[in-house]
N, C-alpha and C. Protein backbone atom coordinates (compact mmCIF):
# COMPACT_ATOMS: atom_id res chain seq x y z
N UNK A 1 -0.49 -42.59 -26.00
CA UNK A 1 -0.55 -41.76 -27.19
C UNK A 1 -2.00 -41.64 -27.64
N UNK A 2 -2.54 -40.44 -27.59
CA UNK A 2 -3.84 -40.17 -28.22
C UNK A 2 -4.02 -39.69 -29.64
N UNK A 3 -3.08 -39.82 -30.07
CA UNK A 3 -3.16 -39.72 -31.90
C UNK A 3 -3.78 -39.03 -32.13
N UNK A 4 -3.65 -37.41 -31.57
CA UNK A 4 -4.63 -36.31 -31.61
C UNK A 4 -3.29 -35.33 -32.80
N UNK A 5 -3.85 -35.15 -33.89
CA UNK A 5 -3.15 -33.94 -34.53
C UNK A 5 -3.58 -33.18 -35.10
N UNK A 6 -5.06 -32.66 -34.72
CA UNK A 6 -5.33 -31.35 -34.50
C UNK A 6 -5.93 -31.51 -36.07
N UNK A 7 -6.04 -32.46 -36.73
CA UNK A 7 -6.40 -33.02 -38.27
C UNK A 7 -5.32 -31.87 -38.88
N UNK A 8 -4.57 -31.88 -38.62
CA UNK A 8 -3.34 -30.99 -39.59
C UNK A 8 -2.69 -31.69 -39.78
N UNK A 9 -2.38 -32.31 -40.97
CA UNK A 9 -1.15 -33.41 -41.59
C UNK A 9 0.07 -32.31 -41.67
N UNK A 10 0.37 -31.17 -41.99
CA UNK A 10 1.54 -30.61 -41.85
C UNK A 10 2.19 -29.93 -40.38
N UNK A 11 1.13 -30.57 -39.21
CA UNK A 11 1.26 -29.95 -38.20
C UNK A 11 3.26 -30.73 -37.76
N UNK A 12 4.07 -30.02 -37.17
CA UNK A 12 5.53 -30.79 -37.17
C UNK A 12 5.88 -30.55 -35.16
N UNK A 13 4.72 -29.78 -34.66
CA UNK A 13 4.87 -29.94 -33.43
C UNK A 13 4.70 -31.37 -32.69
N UNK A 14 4.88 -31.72 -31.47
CA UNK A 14 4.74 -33.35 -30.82
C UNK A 14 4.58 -32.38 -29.60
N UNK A 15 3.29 -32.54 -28.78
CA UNK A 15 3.31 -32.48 -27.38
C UNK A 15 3.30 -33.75 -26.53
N UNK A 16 3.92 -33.21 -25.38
CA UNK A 16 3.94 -34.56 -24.80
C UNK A 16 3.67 -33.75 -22.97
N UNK A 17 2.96 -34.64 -22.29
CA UNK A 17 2.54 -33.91 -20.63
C UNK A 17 3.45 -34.60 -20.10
N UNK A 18 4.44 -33.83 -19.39
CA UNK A 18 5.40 -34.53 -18.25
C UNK A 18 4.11 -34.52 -17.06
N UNK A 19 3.80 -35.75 -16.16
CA UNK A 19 3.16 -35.50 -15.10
C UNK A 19 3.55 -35.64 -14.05
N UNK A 20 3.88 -34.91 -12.61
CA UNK A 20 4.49 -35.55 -11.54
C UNK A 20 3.03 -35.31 -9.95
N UNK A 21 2.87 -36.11 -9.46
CA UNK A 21 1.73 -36.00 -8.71
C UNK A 21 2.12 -36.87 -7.59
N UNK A 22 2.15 -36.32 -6.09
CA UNK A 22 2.50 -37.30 -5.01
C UNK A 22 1.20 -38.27 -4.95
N UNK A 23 1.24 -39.30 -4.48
CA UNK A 23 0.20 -40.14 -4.16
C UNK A 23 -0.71 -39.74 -2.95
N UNK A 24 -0.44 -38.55 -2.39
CA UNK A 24 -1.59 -38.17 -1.44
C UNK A 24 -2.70 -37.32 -2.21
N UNK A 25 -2.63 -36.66 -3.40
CA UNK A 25 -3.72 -36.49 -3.94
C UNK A 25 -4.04 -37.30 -4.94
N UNK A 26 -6.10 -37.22 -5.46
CA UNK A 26 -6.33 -37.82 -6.20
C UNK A 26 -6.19 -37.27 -7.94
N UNK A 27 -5.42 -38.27 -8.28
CA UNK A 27 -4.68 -37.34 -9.73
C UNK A 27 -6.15 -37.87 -11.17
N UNK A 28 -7.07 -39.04 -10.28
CA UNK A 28 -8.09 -39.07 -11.63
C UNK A 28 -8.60 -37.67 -12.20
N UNK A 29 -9.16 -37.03 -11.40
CA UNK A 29 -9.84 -35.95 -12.32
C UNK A 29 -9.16 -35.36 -13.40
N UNK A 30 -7.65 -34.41 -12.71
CA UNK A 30 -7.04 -33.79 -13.56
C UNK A 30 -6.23 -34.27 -14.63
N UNK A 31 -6.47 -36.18 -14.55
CA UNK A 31 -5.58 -36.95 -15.71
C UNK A 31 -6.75 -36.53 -16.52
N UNK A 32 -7.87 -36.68 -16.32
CA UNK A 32 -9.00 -37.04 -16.86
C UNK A 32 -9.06 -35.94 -18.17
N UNK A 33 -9.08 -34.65 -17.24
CA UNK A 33 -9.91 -33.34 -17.69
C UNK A 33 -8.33 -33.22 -19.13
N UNK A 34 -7.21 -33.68 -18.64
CA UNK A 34 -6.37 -33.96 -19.53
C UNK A 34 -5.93 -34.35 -20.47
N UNK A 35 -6.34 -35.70 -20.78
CA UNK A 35 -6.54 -36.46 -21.53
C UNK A 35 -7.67 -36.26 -22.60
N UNK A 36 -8.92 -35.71 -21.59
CA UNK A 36 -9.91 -35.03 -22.78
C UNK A 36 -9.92 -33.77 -23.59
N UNK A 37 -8.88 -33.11 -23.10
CA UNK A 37 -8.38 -31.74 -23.71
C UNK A 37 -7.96 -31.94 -24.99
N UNK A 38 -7.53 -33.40 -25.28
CA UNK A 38 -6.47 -33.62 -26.42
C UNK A 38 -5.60 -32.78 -27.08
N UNK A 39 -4.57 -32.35 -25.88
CA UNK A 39 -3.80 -31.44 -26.45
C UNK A 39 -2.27 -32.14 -26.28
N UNK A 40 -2.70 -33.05 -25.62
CA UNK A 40 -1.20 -33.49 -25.83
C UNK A 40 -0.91 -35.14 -26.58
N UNK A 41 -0.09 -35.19 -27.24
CA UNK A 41 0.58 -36.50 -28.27
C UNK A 41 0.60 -37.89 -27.28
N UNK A 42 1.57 -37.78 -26.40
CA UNK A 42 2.07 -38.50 -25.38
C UNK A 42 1.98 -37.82 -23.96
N UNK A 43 1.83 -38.68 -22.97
CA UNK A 43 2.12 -38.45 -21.78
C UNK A 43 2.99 -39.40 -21.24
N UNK A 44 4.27 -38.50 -20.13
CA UNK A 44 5.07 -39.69 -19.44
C UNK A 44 5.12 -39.09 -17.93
N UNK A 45 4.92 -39.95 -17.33
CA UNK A 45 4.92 -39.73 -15.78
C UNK A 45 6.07 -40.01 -15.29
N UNK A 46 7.00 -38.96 -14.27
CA UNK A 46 7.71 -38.81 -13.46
C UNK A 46 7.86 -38.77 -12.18
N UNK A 47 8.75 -39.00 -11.33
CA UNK A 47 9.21 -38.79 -9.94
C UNK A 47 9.82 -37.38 -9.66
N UNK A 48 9.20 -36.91 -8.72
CA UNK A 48 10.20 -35.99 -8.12
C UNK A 48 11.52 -36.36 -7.74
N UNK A 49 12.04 -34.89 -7.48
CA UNK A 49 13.89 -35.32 -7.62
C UNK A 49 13.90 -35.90 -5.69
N UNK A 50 12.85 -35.53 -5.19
CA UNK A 50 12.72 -35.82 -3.94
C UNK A 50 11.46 -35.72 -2.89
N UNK A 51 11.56 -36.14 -2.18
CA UNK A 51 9.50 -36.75 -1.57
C UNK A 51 9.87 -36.65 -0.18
N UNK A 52 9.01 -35.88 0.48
CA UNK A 52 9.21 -36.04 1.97
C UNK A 52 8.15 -37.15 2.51
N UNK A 53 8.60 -37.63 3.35
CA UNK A 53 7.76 -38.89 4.50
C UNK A 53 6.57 -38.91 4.19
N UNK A 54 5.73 -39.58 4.40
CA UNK A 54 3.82 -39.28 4.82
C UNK A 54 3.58 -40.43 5.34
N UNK A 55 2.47 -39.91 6.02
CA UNK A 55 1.59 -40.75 6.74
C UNK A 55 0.99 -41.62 6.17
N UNK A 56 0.35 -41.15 4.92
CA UNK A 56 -0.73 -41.89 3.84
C UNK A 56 -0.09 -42.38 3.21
N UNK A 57 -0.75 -43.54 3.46
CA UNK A 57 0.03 -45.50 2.57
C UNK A 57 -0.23 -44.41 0.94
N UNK A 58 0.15 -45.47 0.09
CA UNK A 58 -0.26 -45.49 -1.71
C UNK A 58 -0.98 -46.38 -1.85
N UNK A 59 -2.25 -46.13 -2.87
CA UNK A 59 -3.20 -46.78 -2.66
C UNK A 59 -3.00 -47.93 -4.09
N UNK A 60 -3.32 -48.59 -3.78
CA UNK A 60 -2.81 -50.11 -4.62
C UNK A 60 -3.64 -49.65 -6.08
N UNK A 61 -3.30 -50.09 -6.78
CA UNK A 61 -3.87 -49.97 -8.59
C UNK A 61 -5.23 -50.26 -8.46
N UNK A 62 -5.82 -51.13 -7.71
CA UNK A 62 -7.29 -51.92 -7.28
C UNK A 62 -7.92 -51.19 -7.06
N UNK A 63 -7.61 -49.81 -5.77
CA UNK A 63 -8.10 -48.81 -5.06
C UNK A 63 -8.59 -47.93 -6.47
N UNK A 64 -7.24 -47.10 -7.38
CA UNK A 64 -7.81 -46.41 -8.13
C UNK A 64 -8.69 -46.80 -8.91
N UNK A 65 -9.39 -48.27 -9.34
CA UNK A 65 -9.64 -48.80 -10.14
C UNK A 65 -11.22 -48.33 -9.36
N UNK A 66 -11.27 -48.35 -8.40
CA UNK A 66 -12.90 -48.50 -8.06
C UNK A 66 -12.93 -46.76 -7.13
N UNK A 67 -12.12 -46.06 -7.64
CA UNK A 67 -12.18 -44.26 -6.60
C UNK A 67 -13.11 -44.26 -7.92
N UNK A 68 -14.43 -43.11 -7.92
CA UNK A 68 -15.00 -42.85 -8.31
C UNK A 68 -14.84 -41.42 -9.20
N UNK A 69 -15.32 -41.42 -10.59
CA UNK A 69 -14.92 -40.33 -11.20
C UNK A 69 -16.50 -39.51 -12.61
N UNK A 70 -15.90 -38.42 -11.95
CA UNK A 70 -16.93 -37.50 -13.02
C UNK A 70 -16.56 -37.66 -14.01
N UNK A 71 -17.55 -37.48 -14.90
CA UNK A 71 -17.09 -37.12 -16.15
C UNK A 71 -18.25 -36.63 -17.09
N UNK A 72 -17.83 -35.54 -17.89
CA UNK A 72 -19.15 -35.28 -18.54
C UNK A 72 -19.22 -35.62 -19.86
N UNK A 73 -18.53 -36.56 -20.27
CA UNK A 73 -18.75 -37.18 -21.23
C UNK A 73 -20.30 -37.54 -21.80
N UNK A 74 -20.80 -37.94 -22.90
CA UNK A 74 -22.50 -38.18 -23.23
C UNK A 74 -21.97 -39.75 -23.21
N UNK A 75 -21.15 -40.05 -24.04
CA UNK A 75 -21.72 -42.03 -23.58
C UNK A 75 -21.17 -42.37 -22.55
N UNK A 76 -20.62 -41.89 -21.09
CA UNK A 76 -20.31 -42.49 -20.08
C UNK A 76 -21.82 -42.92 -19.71
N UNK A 77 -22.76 -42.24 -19.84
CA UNK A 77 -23.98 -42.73 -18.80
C UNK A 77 -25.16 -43.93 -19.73
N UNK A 78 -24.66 -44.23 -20.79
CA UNK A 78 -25.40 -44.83 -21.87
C UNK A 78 -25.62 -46.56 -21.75
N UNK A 79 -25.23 -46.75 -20.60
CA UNK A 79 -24.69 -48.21 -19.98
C UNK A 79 -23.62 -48.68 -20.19
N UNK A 80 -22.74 -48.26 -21.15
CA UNK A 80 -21.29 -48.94 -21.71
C UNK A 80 -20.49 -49.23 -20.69
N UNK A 81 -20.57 -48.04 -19.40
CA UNK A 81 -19.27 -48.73 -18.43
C UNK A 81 -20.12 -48.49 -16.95
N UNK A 82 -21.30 -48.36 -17.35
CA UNK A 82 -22.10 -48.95 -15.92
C UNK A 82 -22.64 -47.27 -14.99
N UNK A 83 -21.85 -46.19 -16.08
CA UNK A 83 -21.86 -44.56 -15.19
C UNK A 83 -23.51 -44.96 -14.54
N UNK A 84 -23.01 -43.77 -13.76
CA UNK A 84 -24.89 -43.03 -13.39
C UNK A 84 -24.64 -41.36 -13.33
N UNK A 85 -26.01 -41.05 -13.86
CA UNK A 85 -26.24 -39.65 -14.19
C UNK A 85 -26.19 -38.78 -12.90
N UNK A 86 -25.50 -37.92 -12.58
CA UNK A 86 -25.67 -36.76 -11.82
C UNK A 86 -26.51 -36.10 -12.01
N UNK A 87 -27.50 -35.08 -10.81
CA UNK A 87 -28.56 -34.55 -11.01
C UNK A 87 -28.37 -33.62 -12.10
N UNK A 88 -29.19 -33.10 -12.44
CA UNK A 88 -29.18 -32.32 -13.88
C UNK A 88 -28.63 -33.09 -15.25
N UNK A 89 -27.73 -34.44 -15.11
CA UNK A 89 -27.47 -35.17 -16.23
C UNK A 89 -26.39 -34.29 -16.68
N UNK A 90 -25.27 -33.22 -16.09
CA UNK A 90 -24.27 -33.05 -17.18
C UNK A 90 -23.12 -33.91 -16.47
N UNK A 91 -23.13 -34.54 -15.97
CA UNK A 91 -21.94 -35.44 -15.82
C UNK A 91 -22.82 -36.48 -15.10
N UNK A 92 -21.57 -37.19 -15.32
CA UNK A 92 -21.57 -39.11 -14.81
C UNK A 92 -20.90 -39.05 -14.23
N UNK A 93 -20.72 -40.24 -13.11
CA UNK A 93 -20.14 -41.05 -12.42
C UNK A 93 -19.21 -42.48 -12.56
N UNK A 94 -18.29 -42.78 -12.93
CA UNK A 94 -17.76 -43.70 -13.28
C UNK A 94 -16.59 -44.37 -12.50
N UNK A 95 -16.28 -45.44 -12.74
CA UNK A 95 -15.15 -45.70 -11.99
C UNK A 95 -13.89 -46.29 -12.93
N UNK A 96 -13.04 -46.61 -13.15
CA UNK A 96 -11.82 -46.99 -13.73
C UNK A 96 -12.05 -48.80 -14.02
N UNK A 97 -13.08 -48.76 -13.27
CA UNK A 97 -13.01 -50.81 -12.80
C UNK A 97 -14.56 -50.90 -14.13
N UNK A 98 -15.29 -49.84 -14.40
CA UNK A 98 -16.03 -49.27 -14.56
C UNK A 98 -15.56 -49.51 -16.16
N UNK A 99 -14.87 -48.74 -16.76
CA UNK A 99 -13.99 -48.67 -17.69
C UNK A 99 -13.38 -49.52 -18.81
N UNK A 100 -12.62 -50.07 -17.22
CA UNK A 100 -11.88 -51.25 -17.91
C UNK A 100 -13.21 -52.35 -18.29
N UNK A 101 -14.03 -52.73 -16.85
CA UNK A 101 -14.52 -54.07 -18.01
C UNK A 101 -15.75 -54.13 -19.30
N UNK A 102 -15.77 -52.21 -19.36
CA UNK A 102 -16.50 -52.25 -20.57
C UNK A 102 -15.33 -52.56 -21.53
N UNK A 103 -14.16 -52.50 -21.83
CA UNK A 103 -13.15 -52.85 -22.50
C UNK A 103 -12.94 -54.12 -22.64
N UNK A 104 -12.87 -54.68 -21.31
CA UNK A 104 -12.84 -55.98 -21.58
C UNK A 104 -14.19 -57.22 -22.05
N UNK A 105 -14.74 -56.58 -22.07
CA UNK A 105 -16.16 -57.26 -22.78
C UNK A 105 -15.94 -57.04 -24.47
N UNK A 106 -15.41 -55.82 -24.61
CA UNK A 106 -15.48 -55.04 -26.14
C UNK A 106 -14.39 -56.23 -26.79
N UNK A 107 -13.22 -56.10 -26.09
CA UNK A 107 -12.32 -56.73 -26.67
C UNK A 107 -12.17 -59.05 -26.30
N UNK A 108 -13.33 -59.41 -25.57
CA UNK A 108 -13.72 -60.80 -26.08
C UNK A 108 -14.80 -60.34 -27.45
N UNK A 109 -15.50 -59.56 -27.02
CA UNK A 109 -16.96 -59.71 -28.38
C UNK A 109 -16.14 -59.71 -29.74
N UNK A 110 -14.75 -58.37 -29.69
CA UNK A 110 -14.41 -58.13 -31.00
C UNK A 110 -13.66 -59.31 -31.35
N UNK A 111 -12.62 -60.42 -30.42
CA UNK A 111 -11.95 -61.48 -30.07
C UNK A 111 -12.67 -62.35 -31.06
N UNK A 112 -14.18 -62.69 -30.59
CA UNK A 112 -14.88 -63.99 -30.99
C UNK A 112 -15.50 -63.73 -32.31
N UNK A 113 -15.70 -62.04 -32.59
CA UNK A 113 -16.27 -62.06 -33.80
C UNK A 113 -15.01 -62.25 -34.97
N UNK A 114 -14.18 -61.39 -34.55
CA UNK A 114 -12.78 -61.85 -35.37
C UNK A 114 -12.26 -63.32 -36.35
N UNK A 115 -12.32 -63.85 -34.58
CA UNK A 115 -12.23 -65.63 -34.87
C UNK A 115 -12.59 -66.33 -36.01
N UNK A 116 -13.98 -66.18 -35.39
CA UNK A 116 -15.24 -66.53 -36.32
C UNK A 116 -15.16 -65.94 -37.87
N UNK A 117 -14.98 -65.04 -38.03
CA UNK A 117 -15.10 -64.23 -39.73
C UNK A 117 -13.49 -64.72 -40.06
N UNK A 118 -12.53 -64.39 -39.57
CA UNK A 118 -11.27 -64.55 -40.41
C UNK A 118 -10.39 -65.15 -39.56
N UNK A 119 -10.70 -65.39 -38.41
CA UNK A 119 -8.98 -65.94 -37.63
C UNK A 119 -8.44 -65.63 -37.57
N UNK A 120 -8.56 -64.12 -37.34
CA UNK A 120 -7.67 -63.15 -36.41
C UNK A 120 -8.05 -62.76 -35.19
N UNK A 121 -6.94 -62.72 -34.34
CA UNK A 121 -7.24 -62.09 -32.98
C UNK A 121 -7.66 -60.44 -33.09
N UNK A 122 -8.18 -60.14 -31.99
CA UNK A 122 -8.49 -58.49 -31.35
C UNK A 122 -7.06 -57.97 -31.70
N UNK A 123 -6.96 -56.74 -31.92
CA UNK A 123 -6.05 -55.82 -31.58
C UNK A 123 -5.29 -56.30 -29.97
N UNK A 124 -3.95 -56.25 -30.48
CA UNK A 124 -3.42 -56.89 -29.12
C UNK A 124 -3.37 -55.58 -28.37
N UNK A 125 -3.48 -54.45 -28.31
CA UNK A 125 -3.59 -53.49 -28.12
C UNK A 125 -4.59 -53.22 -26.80
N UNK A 126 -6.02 -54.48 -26.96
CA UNK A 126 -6.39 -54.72 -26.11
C UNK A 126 -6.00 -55.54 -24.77
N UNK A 127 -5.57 -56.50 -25.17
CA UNK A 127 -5.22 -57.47 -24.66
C UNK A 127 -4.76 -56.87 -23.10
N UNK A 128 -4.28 -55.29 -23.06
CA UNK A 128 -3.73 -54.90 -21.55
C UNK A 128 -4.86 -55.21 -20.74
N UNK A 129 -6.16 -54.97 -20.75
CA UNK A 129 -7.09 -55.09 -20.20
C UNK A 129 -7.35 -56.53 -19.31
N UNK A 130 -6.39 -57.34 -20.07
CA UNK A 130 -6.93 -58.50 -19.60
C UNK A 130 -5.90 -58.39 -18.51
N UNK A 131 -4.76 -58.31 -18.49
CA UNK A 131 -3.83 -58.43 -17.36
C UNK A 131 -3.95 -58.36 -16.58
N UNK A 132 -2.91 -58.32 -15.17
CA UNK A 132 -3.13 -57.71 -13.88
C UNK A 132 -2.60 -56.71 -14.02
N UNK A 133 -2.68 -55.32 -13.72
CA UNK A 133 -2.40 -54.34 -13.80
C UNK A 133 -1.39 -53.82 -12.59
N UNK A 134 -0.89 -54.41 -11.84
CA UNK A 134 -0.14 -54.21 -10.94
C UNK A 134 1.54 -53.50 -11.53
N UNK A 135 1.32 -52.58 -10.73
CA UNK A 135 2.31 -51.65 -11.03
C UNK A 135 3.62 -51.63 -10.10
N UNK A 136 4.43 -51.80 -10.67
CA UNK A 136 5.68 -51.37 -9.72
C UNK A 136 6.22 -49.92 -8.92
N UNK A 137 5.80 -48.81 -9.35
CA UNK A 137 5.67 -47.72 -8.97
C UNK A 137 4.55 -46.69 -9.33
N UNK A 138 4.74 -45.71 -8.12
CA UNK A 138 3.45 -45.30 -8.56
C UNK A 138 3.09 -44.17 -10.20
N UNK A 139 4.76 -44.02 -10.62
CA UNK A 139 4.15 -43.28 -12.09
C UNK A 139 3.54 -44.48 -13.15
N UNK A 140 3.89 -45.52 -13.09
CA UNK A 140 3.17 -46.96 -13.81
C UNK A 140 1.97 -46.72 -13.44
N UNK A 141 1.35 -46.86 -12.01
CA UNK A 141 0.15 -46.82 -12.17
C UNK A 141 -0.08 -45.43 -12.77
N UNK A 142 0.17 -44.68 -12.48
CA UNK A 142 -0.12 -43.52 -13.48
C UNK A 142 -0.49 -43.41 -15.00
N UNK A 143 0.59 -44.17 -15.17
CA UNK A 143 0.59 -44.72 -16.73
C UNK A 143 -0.62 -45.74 -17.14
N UNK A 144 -0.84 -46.47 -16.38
CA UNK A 144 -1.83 -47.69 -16.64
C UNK A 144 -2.99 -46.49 -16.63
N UNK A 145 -3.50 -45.74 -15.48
CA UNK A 145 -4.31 -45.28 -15.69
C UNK A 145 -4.64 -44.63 -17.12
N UNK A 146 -3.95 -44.08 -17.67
CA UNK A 146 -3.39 -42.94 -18.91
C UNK A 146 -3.87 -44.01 -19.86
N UNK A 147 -3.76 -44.99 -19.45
CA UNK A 147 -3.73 -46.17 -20.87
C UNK A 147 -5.26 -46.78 -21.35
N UNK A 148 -5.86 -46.72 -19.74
CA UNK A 148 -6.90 -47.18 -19.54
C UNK A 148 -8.31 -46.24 -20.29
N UNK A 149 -7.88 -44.92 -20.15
CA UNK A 149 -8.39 -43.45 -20.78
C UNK A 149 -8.07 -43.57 -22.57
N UNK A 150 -7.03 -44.19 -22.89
CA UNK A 150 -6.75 -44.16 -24.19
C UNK A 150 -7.35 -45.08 -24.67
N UNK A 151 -7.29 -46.22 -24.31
CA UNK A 151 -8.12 -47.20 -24.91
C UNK A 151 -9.96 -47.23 -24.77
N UNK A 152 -10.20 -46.97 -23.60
CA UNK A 152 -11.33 -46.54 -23.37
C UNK A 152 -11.90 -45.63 -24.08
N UNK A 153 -11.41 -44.69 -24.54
CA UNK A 153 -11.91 -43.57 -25.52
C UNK A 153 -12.03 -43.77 -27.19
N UNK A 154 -10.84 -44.70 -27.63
CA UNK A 154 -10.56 -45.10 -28.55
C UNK A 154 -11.23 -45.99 -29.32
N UNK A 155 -11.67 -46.98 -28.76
CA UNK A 155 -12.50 -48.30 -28.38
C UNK A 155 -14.13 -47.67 -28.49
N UNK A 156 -14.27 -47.54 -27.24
CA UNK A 156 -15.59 -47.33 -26.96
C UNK A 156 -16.36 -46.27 -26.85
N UNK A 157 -15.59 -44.73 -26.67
CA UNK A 157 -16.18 -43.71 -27.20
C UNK A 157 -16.15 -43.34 -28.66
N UNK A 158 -15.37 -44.31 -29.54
CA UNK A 158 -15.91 -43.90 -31.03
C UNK A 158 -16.94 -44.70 -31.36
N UNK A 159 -17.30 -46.19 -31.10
CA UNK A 159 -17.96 -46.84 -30.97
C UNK A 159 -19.96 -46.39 -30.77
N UNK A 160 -19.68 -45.50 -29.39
CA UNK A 160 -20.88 -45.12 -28.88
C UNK A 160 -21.34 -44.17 -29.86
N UNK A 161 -20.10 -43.32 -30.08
CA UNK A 161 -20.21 -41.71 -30.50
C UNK A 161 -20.85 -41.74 -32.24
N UNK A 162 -20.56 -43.07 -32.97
CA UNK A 162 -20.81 -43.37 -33.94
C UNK A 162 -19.78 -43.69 -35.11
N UNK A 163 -18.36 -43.06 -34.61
CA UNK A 163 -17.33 -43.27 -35.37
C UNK A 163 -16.62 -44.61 -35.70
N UNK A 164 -16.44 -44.88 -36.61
CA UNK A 164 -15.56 -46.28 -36.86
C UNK A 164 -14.31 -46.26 -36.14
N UNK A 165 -14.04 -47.69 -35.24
CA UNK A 165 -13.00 -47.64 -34.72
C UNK A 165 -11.90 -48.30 -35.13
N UNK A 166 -10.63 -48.07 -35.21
CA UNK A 166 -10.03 -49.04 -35.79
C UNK A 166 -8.94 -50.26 -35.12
């Protein structure tokens, strides 16, 4: 859920992206370019009603974690998740592994500062980061990915961007 509503409090629409994508293509970009559109509420990933054979294994959650991804975001390349600038500087390079452990750095620092001031934990919200991310099928990893983009954006592109995060 990207808690995008268009800043219209009387808005009464809910979008939500059904996604269905075989595992022989790579679905980062177009989750990506998706997710940054913020046009949709929710996303839930599906199976087709049916899949013919292939040759090409599914590539383990690990794999997508380190496939490499554009993005033209301005704080991907700022050091937060390690990007590098493409010639001309309108997009970065990033990876998902990339991502996550700028998250997971965000969420010990916010962890220990927490502690320390009041004795509360991080947003458990973070806490996915720490897991193993191993998925049972491949719309989960789908989903993890989706999650990884939400929090990542949430977190650390309001952070960079200057916005208070909550």
């Amino acid at each position: 859920n990207n808690n995008n509503n268009n800043n219209n409090p009387k808005r009464l629409l809910y979008r939500a992206l059904v996604f269905n994508c075989s595992h022989e293509r790579n679905p980062l970009p177009l989750l990506y370019d998706l997710h940054q559109s913020k046009l949709f509420d929710t996303a839930y990933f599906c199976r087709a009603d049916f899949e013919r054979p292939s040759a090409i294994p599914k590539k383990l959650e690990d794999d997508w974690l380190n496939e490499l991804l554009k993005c033209s975001d301005t704080h991907m390349s700022d050091g937060e998740v390690g990007g590098r600038e493409d010639s001309g500087g309108a997009t970065t390079t990033v990876t998902l592994a990339n991502m996550r452990d700028a998250l997971a750095s965000y969420h010990r620092d916010t962890t220990q500062q927490n502690a320390s001031t009041n004795g509360k934990d991080c947003d458990d919200e973070l806490a996915f980061v720490d897991k193993d991310l191993s998925a049972s099928s491949w719309q989960q990893t789908l989903a993890n990915v989706w999650k990884i983009f939400d929090l990542y954006h949430h977190y650390i592109g309001s952070r960079t961007s200057g916005k208070a995060s909550s």
